[in-house]
Structure formats: structure tokens, C-alpha cells
C-alpha atoms as a PDB file:
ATOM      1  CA  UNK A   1      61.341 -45.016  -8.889  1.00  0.00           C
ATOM      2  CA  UNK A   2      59.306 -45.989 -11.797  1.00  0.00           C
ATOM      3  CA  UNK A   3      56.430 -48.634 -11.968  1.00  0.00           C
ATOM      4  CA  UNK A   4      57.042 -50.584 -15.843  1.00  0.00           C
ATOM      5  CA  UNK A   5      53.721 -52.060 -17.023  1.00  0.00           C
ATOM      6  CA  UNK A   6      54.213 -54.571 -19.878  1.00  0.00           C
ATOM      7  CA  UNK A   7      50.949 -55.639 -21.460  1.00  0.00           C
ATOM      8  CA  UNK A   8      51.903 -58.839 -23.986  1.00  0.00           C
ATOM      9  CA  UNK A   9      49.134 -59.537 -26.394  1.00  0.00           C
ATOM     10  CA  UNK A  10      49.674 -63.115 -27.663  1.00  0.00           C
ATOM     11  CA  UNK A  11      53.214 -63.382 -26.920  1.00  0.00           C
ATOM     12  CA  UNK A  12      53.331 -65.396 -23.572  1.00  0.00           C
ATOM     13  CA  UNK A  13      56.266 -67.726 -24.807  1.00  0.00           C
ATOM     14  CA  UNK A  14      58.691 -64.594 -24.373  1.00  0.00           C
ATOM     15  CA  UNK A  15      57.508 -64.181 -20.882  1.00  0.00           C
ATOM     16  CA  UNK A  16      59.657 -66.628 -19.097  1.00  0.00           C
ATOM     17  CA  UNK A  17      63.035 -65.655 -20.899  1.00  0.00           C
ATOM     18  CA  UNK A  18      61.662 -61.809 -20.229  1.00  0.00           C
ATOM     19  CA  UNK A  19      61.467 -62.671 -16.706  1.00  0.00           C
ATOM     20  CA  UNK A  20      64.704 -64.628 -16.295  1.00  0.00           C
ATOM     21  CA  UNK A  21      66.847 -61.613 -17.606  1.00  0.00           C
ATOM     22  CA  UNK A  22      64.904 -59.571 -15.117  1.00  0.00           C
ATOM     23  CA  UNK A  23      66.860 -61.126 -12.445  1.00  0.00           C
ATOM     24  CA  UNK A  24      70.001 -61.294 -13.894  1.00  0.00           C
ATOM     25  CA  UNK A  25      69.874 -57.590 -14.359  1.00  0.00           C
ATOM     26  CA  UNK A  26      68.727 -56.728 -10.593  1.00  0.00           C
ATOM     27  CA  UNK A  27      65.145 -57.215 -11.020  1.00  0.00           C
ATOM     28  CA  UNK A  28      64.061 -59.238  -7.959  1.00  0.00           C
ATOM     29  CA  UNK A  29      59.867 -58.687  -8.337  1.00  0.00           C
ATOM     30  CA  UNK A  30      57.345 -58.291 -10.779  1.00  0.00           C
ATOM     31  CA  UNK A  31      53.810 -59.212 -10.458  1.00  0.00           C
ATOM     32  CA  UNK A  32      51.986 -60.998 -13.458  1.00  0.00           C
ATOM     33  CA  UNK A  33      48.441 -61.279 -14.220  1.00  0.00           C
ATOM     34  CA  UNK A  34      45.916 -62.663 -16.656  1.00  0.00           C
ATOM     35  CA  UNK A  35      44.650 -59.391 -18.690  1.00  0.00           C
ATOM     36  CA  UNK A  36      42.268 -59.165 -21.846  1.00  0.00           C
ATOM     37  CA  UNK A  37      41.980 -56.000 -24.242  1.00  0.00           C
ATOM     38  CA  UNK A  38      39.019 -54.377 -25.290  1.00  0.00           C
ATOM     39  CA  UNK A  39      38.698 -55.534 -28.441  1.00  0.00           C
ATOM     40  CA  UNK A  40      39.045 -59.321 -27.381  1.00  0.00           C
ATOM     41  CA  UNK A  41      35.961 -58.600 -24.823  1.00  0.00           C
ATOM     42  CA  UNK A  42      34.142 -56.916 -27.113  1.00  0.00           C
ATOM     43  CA  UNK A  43      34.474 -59.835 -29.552  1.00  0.00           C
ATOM     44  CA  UNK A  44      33.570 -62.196 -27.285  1.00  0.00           C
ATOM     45  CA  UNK A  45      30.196 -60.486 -25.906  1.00  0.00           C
ATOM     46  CA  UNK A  46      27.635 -62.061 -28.157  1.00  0.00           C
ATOM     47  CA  UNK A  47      25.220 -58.879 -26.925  1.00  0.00           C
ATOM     48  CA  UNK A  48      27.571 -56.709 -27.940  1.00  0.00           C
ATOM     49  CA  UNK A  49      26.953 -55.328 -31.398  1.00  0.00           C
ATOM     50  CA  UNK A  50      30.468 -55.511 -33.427  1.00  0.00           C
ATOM     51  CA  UNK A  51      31.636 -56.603 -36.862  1.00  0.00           C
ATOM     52  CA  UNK A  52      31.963 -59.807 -37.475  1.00  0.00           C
ATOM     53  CA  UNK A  53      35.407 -59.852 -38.798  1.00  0.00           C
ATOM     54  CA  UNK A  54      36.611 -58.703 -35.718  1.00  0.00           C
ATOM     55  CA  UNK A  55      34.639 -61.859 -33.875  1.00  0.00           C
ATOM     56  CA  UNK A  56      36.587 -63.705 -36.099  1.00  0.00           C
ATOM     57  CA  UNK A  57      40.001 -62.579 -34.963  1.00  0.00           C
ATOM     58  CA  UNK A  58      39.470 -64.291 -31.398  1.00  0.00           C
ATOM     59  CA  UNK A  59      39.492 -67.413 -31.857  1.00  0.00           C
ATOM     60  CA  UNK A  60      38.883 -67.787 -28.019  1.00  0.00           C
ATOM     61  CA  UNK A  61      37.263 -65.721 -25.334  1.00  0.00           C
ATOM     62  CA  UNK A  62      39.921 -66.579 -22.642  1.00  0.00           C
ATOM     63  CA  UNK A  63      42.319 -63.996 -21.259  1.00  0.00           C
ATOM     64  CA  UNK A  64      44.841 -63.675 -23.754  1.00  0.00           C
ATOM     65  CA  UNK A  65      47.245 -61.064 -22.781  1.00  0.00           C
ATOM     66  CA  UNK A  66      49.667 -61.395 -19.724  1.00  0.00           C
ATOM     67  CA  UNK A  67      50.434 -57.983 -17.769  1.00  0.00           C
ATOM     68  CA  UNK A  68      53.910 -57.538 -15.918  1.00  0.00           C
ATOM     69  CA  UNK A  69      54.187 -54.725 -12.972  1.00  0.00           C
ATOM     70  CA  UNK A  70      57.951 -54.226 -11.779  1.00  0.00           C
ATOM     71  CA  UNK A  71      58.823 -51.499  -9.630  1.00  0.00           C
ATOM     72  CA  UNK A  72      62.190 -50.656 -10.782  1.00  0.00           C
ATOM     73  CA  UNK A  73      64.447 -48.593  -8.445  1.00  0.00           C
ATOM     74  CA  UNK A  74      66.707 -47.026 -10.899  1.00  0.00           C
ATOM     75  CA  UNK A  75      66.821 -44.838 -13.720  1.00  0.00           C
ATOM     76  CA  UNK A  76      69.825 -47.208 -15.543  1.00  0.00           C
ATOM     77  CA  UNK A  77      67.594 -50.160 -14.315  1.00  0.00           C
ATOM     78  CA  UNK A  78      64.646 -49.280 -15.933  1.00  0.00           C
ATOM     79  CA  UNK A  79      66.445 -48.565 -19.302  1.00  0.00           C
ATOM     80  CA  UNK A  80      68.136 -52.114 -19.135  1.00  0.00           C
ATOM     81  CA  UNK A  81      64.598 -53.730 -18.653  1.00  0.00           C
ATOM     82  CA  UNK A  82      62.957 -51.653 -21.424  1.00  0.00           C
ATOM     83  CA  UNK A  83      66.052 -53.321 -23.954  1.00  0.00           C
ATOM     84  CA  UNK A  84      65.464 -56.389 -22.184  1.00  0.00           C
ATOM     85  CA  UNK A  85      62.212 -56.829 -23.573  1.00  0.00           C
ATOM     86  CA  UNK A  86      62.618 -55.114 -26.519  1.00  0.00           C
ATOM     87  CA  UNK A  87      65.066 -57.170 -27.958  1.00  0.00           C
ATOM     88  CA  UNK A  88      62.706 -60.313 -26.628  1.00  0.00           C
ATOM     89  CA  UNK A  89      59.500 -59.005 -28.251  1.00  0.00           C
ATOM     90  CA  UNK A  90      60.850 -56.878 -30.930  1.00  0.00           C
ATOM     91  CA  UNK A  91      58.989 -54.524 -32.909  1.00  0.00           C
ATOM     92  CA  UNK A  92      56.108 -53.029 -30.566  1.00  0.00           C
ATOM     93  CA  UNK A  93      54.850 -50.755 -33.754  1.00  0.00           C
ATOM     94  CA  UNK A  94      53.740 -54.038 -34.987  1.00  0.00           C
ATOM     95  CA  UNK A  95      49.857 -54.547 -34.358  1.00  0.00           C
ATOM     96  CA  UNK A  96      49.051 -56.918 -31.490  1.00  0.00           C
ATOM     97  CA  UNK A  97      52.238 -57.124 -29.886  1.00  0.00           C
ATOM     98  CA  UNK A  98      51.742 -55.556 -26.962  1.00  0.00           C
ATOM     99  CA  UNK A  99      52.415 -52.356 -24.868  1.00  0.00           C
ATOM    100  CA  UNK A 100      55.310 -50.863 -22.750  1.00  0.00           C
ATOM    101  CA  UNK A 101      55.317 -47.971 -20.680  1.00  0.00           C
ATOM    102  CA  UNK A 102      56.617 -46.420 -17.161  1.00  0.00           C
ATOM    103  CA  UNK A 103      54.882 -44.377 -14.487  1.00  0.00           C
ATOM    104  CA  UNK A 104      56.629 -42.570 -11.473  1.00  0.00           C
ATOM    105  CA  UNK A 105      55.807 -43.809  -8.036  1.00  0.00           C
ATOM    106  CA  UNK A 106      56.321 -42.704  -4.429  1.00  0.00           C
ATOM    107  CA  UNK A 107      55.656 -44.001  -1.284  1.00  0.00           C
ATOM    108  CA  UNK A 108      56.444 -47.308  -2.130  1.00  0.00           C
ATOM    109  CA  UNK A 109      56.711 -50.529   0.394  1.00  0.00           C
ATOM    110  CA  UNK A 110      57.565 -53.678   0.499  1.00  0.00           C
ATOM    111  CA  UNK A 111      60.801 -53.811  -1.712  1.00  0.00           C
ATOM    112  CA  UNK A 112      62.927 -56.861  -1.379  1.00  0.00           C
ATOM    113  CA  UNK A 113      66.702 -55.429  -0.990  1.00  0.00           C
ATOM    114  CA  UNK A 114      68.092 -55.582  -4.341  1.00  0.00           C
ATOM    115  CA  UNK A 115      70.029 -58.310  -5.512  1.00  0.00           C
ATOM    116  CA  UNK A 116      72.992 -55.565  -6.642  1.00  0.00           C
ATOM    117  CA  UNK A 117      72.641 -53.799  -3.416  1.00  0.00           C
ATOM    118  CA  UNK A 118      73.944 -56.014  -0.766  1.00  0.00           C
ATOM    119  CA  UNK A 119      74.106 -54.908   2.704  1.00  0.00           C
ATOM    120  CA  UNK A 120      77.580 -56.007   4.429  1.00  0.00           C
END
């Protein structure tokens, strides 16, 4: 089992389709919270000492990233999810898009049964 973390930076109107193709591969959870990066808090700490340029790229100081935790059961899964939001975000080498990556996990409870995995 693998925990993905998907950290999108300014792109919260791929969320929802991101989410729906979750399910319709097998994903039944994922938890989502309000995140912000370092350099959006450090722009928006006036006592902080930081170019002003960079001030300048934060045009608010509210949370402005979105973070998605899924624990994915499957090796085939998790590949399907990582396309899934590839081909909704795109190119993640571009700045400010955002950040994808996996973790292994044990010991985990809780799971709903999957939605592929139906118990007769």
C-alpha cells in the first residue's frame, strides 16, 4: 500500500475532475486540505525580511494550494492515479504547478472495501 500526496499550487479547478476519475478508477477516499508553501508564507509575513519581487508574486496571503492524501491499495492502482492526474495537470516540471509523490504505509485502518473488490 502506498499513501499518494498531491500538493496543487494554484490549480484547484482540476481538483474536482481529479477527484471524479478517482472513483471511477477504484479510488473510494482521499482526504483534502487547505495547504500553503513556504514561499507564499514567507511573502506574506511583513516581519519577515524577503525580496520584494517575491511579495509581489502573492497577490493574496490565503491558503493557496490544496493537498490530496489517498491511500491506494494497489500497485496498478496507484499507477492509474499518477496518469490520472498527470494528464489533468500536465507538465509538473513547470514552476508552480504542484507536487506528486508516494510513500509506503503499513498498518493501515479504516479502509472502505473497494469499489472493484466486492464481497459476494
Amino acid at each position: 500500500m502506498n499513501l499518494l500526496v498531491l500538493v496543487l499550487n494554484k490549480e484547484e479547478e482540476h481538483l474536482e475532475r481529479i477527484l471524479e476519475r478517482f472513483v471511477e478508477i477504484g479510488i473510494r477516499g482521499a482526504t483534502i486540505i487547505d495547504s500553503t508553501g513556504m514561499g507564499q508564507t514567507l511573502a506574506c509575513h511583513n516581519n519577515l525580511p524577503i525580496f520584494g519581487g517575491l511579495r509581489r508574486l502573492f497577490e493574496n496571503c490565503r491558503p493557496g494550494n490544496k493537498t490530496v492524501f489517498s491511500v491506494i491499495d494497489n500497485e496498478e492502482r496507484l499507477q492509474k492515479a499518477k496518469t490520472v492526474v498527470q494528464e489533468e495537470i500536465g507538465d509538473f516540471t513547470e514552476p508552480g504547478v504542484g507536487i506528486l509523490f508516494t510513500i509506503p504505509v503499513n498498518n493501515v485502518l479504516g479502509l472502505a472495501q473497494d469499489i472493484n473488490d466486492k464481497e459476494g
